[in-house]
N, C-alpha and C. Protein backbone atom coordinates (compact mmCIF):
# COMPACT_ATOMS: atom_id res chain seq x y z
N UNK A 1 19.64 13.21 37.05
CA UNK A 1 19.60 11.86 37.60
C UNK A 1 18.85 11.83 38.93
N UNK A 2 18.79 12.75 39.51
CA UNK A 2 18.25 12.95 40.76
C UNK A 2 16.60 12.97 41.23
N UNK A 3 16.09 13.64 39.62
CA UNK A 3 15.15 13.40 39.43
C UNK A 3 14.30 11.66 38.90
N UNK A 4 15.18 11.81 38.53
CA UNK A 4 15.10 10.18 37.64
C UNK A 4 14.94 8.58 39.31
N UNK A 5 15.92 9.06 39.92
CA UNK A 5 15.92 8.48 40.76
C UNK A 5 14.89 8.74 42.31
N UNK A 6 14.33 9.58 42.09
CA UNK A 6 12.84 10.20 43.05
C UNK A 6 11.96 9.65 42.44
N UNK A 7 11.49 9.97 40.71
CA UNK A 7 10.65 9.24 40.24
C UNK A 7 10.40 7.49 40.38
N UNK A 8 11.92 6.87 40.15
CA UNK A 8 11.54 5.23 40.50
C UNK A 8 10.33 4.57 41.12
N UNK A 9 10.58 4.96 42.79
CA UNK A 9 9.95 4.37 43.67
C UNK A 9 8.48 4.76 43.11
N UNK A 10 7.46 5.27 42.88
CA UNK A 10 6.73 5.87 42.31
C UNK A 10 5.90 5.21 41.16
N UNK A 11 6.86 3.74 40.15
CA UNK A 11 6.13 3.47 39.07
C UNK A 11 6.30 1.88 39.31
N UNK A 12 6.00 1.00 38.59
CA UNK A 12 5.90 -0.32 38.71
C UNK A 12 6.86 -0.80 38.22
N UNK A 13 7.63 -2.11 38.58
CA UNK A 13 8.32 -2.73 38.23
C UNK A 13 8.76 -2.75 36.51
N UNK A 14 7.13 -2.79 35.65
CA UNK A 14 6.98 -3.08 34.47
C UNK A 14 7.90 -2.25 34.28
N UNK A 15 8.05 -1.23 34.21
CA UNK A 15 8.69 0.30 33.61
C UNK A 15 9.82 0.14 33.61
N UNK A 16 10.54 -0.57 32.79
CA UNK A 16 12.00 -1.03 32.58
C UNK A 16 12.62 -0.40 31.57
N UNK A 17 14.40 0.39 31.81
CA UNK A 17 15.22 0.89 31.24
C UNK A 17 16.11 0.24 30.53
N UNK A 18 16.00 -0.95 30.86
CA UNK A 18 17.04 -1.72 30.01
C UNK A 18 18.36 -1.17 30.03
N UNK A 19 19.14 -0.43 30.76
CA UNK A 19 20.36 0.99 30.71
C UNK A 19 20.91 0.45 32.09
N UNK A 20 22.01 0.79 32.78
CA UNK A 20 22.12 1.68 33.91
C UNK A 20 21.38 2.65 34.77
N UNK A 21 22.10 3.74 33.98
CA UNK A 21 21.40 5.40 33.77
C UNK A 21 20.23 5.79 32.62
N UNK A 22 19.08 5.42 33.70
CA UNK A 22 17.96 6.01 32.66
C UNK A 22 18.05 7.22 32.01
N UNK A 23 16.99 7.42 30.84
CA UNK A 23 17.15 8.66 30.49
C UNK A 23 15.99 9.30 30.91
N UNK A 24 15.95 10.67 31.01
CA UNK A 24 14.37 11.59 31.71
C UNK A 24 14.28 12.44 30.02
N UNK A 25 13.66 11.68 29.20
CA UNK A 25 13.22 12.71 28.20
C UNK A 25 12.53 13.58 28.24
N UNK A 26 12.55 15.07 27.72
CA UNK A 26 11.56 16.53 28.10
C UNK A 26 11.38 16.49 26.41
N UNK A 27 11.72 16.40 25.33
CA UNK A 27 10.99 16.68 23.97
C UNK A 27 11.79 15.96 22.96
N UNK A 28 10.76 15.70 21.81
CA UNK A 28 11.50 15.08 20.60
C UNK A 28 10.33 15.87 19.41
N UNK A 29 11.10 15.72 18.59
CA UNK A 29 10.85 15.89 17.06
C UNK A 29 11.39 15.02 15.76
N UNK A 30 10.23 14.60 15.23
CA UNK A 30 10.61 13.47 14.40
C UNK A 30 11.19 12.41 15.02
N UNK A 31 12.26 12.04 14.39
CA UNK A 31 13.24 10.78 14.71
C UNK A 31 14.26 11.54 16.18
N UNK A 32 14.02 12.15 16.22
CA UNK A 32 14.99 12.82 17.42
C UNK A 32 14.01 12.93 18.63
N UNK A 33 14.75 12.60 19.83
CA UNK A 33 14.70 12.76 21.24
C UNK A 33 16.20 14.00 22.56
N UNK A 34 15.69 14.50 23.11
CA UNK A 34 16.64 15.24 23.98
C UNK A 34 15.80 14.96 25.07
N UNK A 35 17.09 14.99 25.96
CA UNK A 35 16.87 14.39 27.09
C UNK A 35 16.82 15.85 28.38
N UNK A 36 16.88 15.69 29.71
CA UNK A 36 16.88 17.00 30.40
C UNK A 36 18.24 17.94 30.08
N UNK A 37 19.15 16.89 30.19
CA UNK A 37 20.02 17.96 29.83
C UNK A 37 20.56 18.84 28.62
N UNK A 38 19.59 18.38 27.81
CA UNK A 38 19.58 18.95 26.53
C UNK A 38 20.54 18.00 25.27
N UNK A 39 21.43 16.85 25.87
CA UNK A 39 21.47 16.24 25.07
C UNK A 39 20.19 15.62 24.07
N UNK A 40 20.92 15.70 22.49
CA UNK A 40 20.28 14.85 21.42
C UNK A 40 20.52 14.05 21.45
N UNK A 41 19.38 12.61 21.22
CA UNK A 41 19.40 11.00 20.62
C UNK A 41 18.65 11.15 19.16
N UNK A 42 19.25 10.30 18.69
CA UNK A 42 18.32 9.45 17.50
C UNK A 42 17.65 8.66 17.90
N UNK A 43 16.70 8.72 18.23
CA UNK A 43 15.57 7.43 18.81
C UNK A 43 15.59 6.71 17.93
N UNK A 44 16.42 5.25 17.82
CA UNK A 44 16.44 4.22 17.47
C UNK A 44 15.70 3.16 17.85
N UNK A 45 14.60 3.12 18.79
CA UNK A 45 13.42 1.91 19.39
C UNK A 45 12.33 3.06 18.94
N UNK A 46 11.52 3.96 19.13
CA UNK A 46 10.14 4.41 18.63
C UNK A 46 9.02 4.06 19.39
N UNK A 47 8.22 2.99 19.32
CA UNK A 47 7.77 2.87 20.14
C UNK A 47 6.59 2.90 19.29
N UNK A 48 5.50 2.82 19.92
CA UNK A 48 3.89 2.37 19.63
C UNK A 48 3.27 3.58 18.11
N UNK A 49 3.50 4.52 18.40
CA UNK A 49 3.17 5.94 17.19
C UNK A 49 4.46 6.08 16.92
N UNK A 50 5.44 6.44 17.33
CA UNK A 50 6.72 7.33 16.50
C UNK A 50 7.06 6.52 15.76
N UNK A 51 6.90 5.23 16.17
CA UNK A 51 7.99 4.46 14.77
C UNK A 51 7.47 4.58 13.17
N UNK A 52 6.08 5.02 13.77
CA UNK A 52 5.28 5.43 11.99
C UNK A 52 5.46 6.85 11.42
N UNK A 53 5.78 7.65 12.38
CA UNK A 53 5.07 8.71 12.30
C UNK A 53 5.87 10.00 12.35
N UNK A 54 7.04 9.51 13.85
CA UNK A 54 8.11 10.19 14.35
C UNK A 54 7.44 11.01 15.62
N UNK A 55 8.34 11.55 16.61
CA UNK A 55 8.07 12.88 17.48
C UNK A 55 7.19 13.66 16.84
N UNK A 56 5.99 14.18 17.61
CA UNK A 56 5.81 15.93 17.11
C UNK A 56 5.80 16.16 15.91
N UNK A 57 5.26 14.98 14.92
CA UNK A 57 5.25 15.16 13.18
C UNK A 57 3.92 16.61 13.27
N UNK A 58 4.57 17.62 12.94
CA UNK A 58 3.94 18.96 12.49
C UNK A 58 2.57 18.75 11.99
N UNK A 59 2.13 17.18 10.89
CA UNK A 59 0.75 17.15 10.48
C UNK A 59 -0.21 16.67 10.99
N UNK A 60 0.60 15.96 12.10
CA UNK A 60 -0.28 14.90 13.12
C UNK A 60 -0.51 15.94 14.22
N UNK A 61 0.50 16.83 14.97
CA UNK A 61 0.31 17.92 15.46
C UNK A 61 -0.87 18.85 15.42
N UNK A 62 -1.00 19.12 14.06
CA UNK A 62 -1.93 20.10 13.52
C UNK A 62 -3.19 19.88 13.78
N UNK A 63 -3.59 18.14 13.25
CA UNK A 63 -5.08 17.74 13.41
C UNK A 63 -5.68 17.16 14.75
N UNK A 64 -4.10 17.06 15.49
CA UNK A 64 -4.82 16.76 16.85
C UNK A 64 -5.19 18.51 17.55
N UNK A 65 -4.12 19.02 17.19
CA UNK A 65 -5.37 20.79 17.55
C UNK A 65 -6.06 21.05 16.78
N UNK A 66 -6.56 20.84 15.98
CA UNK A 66 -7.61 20.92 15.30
C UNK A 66 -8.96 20.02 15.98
N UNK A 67 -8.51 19.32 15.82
CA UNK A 67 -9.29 18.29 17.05
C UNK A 67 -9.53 18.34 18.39
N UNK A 68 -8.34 18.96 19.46
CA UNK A 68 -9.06 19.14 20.05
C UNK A 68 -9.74 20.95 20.44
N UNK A 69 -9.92 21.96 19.89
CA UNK A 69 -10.24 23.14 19.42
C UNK A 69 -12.26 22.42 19.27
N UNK A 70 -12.37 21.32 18.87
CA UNK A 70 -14.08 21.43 18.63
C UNK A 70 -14.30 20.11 19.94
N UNK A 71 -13.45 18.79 19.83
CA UNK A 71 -14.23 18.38 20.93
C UNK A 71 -13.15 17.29 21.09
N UNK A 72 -12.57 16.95 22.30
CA UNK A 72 -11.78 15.80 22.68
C UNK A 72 -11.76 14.85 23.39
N UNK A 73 -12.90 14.62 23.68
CA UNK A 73 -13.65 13.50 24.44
C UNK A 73 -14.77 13.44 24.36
N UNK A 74 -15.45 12.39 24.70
CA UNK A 74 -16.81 12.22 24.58
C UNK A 74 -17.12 10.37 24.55
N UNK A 75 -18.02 10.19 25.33
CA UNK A 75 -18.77 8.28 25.49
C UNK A 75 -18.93 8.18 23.95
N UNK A 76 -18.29 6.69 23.81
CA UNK A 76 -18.66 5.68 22.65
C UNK A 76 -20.52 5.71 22.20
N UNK A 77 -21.57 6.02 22.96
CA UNK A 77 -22.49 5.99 23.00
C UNK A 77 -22.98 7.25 21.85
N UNK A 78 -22.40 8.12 21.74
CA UNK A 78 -22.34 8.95 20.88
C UNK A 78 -21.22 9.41 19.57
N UNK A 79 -22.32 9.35 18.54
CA UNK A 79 -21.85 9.02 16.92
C UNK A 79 -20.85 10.62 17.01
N UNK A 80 -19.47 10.12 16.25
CA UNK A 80 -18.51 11.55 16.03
C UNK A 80 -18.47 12.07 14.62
N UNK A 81 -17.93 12.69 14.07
CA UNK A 81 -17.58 13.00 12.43
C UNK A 81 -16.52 12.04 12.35
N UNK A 82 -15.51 12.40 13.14
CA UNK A 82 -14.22 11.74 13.16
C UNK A 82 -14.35 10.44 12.86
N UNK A 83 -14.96 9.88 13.38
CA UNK A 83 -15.46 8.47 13.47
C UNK A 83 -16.36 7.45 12.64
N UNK A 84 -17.30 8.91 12.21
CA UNK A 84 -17.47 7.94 10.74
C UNK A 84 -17.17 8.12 10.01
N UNK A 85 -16.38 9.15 9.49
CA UNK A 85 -15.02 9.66 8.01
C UNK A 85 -14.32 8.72 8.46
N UNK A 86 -13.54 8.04 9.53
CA UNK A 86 -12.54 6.85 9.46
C UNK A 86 -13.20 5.74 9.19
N UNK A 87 -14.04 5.60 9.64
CA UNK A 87 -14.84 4.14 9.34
C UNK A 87 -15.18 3.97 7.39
N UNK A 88 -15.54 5.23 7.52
CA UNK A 88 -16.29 5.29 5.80
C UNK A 88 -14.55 4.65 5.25
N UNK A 89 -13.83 5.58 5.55
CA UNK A 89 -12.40 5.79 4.64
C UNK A 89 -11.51 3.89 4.51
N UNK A 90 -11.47 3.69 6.21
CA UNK A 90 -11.21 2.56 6.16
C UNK A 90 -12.09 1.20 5.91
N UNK A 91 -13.25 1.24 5.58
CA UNK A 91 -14.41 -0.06 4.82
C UNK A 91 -13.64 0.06 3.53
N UNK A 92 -13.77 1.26 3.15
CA UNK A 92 -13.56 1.00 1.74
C UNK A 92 -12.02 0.73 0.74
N UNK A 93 -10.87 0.20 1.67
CA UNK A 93 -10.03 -0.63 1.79
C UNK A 93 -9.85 -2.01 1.67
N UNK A 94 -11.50 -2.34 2.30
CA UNK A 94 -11.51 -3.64 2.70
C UNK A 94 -12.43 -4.55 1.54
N UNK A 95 -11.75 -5.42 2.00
CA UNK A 95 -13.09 -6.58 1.00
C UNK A 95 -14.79 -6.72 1.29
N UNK A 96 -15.39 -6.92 0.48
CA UNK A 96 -17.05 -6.59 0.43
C UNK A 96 -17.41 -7.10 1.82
N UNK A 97 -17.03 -8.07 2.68
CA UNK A 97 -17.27 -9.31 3.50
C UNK A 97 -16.97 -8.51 4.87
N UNK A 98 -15.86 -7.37 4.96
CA UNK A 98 -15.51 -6.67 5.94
C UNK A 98 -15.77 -5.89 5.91
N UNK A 99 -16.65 -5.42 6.86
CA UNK A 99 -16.96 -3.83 6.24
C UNK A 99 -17.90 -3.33 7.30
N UNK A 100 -17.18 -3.52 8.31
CA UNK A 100 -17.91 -3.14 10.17
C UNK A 100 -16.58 -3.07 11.30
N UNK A 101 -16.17 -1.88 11.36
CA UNK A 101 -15.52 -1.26 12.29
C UNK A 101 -15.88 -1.54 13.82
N UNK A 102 -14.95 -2.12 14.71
CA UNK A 102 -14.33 -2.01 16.42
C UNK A 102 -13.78 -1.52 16.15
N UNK A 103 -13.95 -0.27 17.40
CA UNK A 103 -12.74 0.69 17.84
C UNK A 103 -12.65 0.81 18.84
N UNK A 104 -11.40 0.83 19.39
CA UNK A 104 -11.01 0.34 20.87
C UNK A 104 -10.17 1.63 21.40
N UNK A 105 -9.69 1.65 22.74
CA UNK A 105 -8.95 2.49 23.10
C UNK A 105 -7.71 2.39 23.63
N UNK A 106 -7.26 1.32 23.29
CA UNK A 106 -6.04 0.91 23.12
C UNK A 106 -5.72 -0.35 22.15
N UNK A 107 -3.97 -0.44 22.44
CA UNK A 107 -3.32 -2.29 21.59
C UNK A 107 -4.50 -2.84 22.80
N UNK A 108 -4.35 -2.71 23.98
CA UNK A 108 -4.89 -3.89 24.74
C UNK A 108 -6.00 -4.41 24.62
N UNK A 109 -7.16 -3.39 24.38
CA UNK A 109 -8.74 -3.95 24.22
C UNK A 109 -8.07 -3.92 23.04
N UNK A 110 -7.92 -3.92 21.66
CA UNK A 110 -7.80 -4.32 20.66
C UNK A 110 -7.18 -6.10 20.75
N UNK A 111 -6.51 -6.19 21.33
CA UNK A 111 -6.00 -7.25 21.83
C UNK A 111 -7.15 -8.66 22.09
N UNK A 112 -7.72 -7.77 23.09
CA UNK A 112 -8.51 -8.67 23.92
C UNK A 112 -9.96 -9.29 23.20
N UNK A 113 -10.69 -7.79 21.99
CA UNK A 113 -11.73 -7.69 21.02
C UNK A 113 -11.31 -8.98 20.11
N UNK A 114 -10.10 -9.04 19.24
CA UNK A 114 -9.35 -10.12 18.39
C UNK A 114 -9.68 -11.35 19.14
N UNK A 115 -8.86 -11.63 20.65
CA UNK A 115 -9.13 -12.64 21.12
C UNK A 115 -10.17 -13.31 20.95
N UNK A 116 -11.46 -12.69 21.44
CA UNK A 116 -12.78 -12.91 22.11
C UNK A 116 -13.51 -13.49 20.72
N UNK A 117 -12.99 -12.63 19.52
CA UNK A 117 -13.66 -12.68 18.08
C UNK A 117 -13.20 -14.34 17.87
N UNK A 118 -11.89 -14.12 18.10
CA UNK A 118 -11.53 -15.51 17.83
C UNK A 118 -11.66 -16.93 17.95
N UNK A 119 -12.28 -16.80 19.56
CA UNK A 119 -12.76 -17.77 20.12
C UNK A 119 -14.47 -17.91 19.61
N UNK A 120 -14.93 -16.85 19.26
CA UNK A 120 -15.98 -17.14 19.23
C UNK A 120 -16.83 -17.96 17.60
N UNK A 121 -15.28 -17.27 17.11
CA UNK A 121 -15.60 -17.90 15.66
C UNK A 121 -14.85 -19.35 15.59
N UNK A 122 -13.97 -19.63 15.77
CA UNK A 122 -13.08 -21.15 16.28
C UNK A 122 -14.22 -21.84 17.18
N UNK A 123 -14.42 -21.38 17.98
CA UNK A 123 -15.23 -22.62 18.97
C UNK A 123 -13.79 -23.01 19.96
N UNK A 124 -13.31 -22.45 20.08
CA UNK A 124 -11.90 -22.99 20.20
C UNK A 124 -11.17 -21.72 21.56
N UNK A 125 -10.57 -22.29 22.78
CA UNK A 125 -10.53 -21.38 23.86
C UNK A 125 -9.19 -21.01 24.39
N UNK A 126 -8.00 -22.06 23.92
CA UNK A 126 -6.70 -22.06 23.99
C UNK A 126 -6.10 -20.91 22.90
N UNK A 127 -4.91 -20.09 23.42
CA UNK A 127 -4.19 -19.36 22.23
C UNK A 127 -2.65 -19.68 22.44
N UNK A 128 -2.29 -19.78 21.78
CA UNK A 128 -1.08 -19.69 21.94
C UNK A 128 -0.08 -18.71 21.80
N UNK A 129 0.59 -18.22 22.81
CA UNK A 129 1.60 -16.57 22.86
C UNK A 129 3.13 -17.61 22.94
N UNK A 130 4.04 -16.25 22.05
CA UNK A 130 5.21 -16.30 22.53
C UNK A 130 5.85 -15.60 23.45
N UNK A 131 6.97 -16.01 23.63
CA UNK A 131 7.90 -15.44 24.95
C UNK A 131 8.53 -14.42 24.65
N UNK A 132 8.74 -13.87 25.12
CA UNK A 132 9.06 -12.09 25.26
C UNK A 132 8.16 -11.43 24.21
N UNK A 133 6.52 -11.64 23.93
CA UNK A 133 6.20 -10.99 23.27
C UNK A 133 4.95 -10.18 24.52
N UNK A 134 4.78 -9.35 24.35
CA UNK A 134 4.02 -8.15 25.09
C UNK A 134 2.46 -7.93 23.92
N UNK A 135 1.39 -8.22 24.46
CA UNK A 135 0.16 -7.83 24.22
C UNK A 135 -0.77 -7.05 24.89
N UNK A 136 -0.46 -6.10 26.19
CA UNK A 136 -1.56 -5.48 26.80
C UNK A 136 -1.27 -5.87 27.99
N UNK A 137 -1.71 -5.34 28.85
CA UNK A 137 -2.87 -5.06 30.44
C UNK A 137 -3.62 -5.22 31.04
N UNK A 138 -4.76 -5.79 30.10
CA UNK A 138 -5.56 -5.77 30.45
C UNK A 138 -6.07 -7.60 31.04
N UNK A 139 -6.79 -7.53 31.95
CA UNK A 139 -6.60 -8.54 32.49
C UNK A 139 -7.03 -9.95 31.61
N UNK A 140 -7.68 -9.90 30.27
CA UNK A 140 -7.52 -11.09 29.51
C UNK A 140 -5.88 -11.36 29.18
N UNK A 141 -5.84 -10.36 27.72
CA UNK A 141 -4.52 -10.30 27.76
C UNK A 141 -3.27 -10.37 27.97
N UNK A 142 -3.08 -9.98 29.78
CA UNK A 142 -1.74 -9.84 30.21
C UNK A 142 -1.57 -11.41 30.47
N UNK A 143 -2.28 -12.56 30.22
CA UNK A 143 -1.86 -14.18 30.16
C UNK A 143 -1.25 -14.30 29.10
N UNK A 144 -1.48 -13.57 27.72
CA UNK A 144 -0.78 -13.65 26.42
C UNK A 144 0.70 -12.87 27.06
N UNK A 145 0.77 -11.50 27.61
CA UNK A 145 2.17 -11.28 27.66
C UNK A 145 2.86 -12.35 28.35
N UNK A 146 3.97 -12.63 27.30
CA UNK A 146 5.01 -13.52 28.23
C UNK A 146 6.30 -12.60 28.13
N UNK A 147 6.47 -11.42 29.66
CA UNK A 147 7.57 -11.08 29.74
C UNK A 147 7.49 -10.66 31.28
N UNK A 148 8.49 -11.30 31.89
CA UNK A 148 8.25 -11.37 33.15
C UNK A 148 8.49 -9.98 34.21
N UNK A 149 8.91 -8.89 33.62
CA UNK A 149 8.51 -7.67 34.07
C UNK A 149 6.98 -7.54 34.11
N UNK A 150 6.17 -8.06 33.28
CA UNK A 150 5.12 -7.57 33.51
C UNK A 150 3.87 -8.74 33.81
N UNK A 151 4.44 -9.48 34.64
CA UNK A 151 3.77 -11.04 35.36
C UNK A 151 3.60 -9.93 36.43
N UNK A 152 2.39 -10.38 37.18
CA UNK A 152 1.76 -10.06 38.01
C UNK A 152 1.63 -11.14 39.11
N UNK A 153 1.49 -11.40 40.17
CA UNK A 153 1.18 -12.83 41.06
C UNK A 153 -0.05 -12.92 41.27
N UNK A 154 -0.84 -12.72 40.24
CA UNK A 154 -2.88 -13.22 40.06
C UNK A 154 -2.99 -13.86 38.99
N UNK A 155 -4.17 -14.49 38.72
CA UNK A 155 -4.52 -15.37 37.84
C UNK A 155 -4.90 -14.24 36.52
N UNK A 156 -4.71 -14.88 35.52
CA UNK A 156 -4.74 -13.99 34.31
C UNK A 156 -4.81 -14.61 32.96
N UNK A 157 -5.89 -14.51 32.07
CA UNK A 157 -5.81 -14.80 30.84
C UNK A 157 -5.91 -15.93 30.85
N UNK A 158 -6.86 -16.87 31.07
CA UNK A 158 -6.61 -18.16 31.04
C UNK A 158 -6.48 -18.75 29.55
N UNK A 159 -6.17 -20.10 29.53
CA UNK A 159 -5.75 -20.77 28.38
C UNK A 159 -4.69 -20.25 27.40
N UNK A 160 -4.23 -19.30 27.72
CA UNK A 160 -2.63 -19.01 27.24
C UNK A 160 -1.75 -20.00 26.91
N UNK A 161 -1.75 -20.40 25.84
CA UNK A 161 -0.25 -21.49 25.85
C UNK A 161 0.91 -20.56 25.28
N UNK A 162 2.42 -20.99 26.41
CA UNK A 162 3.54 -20.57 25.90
C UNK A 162 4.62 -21.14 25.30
N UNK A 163 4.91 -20.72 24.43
CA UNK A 163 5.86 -20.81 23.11
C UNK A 163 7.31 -20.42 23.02
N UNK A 164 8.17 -20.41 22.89
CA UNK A 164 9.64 -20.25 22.31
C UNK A 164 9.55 -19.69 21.33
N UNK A 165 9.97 -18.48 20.85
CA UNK A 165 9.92 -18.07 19.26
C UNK A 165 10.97 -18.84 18.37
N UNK A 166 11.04 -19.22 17.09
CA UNK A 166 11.43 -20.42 16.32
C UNK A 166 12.50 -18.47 16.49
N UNK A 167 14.25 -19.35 16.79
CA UNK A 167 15.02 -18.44 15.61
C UNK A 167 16.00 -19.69 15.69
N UNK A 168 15.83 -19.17 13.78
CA UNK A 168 17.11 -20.13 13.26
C UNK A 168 18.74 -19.83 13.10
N UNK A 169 18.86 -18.86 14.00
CA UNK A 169 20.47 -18.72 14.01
C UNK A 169 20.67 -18.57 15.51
N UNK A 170 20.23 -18.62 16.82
CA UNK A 170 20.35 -18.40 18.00
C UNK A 170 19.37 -20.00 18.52
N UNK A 171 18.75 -20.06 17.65
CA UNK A 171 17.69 -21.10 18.63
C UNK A 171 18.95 -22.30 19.11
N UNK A 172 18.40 -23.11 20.13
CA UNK A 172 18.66 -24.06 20.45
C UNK A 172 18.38 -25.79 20.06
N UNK A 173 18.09 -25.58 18.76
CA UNK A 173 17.88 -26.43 17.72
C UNK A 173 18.36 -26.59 16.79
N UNK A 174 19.62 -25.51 16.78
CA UNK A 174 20.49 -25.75 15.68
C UNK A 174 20.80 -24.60 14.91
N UNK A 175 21.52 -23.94 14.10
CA UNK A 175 21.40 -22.83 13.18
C UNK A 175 21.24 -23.77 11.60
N UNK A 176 20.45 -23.17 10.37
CA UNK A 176 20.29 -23.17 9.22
C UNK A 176 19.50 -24.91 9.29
N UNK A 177 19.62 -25.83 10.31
CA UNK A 177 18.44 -27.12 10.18
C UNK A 177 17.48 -26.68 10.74
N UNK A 178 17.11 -25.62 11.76
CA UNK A 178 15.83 -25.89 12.50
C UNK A 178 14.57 -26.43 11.48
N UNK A 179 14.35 -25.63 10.36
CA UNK A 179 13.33 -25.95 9.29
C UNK A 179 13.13 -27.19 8.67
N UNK A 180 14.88 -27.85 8.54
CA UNK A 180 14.70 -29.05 7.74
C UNK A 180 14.53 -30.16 8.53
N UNK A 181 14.81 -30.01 10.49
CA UNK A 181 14.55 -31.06 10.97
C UNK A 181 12.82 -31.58 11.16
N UNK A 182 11.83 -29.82 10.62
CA UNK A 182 10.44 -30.02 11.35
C UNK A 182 10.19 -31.31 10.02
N UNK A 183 10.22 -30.70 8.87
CA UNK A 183 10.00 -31.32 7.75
C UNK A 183 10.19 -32.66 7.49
N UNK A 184 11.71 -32.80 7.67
CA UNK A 184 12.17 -34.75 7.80
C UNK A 184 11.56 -35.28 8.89
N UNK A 185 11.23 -34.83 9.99
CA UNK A 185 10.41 -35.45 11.18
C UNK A 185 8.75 -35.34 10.85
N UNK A 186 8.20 -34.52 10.14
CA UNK A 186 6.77 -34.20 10.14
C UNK A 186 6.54 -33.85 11.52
């Protein structure tokens, strides 16, 4: 805990435990997490890769040393193997009409690439985000996050419109009518 509590001061607000007593994780495997003191969790939240994939999956392991053993970085400016075996692999998934790969280096420019595509094909400059949903960092983007750990006090993302997520057993519209009041009202 001692450590845990040196680290704090150190990271940004965003970096929220949702807990009391944070946890300081040192390793996981698969669906499992241990923490410093060697307690085991079942990682029940996952997170961005594990929830597909798990901790330390042995095959994902393998090809990232394998990967990086010949080369692990390198500018977009230059063509990879890696890169066009995924591209080849994933076109040919797709419908005749799609069939040209962005690749980004994160959700966030992925985020922001979608956006930009969007507007440019709409004609259209407004988006609309919901509340407590999290899209990125990056400074288009973080106007789509609506979660106020990670509001900043600068201008950001313009034309963001924010939303309420529709739930029909908590919302404040009712439980089991929310649907039938949109309908009888149009």
């Amino acid at each position: 805990m001692n450590r845990v509590n040196a680290l704090r001061p150190l990271l940004p607000p965003s970096m929220v435990t949702f807990y009391k007593k944070p946890l300081l994780m040192e390793r996981g495997e698969m669906q499992f997490l241990w923490d410093s003191e060697g307690k085991k969790y079942l990682d029940m939240f996952g997170g961005i890769v594990t929830v597909s994939v798990g901790h330390c999956h042995p095959k994902v392991n393998e090809a990232l040393k394998n990967q990086m053993d010949k080369l692990w970085h390198t500018t977009s400016i230059y063509y990879t193997s890696p890169m066009f075996e995924y591209a080849k692999k994933l076109t040919a998934t797709l419908p005749e009409h799609l069939k040209v790969c962005f690749f980004t280096n994160s959700g966030s420019e992925a985020n922001d690439l979608a956006l930009a595509l969007a507007r440019v094909h709409t004609g259209r400059f407004d988006c609309l985000t919901m509340r407590n949903g999290y899209h990125g960092m990056t400074q288009t983007v973080l106007g789509a996050t609506n979660l106020g750990t990670w509001k900043q006090p600068m201008p950001s993302g313009f034309g963001m419109l924010k939303a309420m997520c529709p739930d029909p057993y908590n919302g404040p519209w009712g439980a089991g009518v929310c649907g039938s009041k949109i309908f009888l009202n149009g």
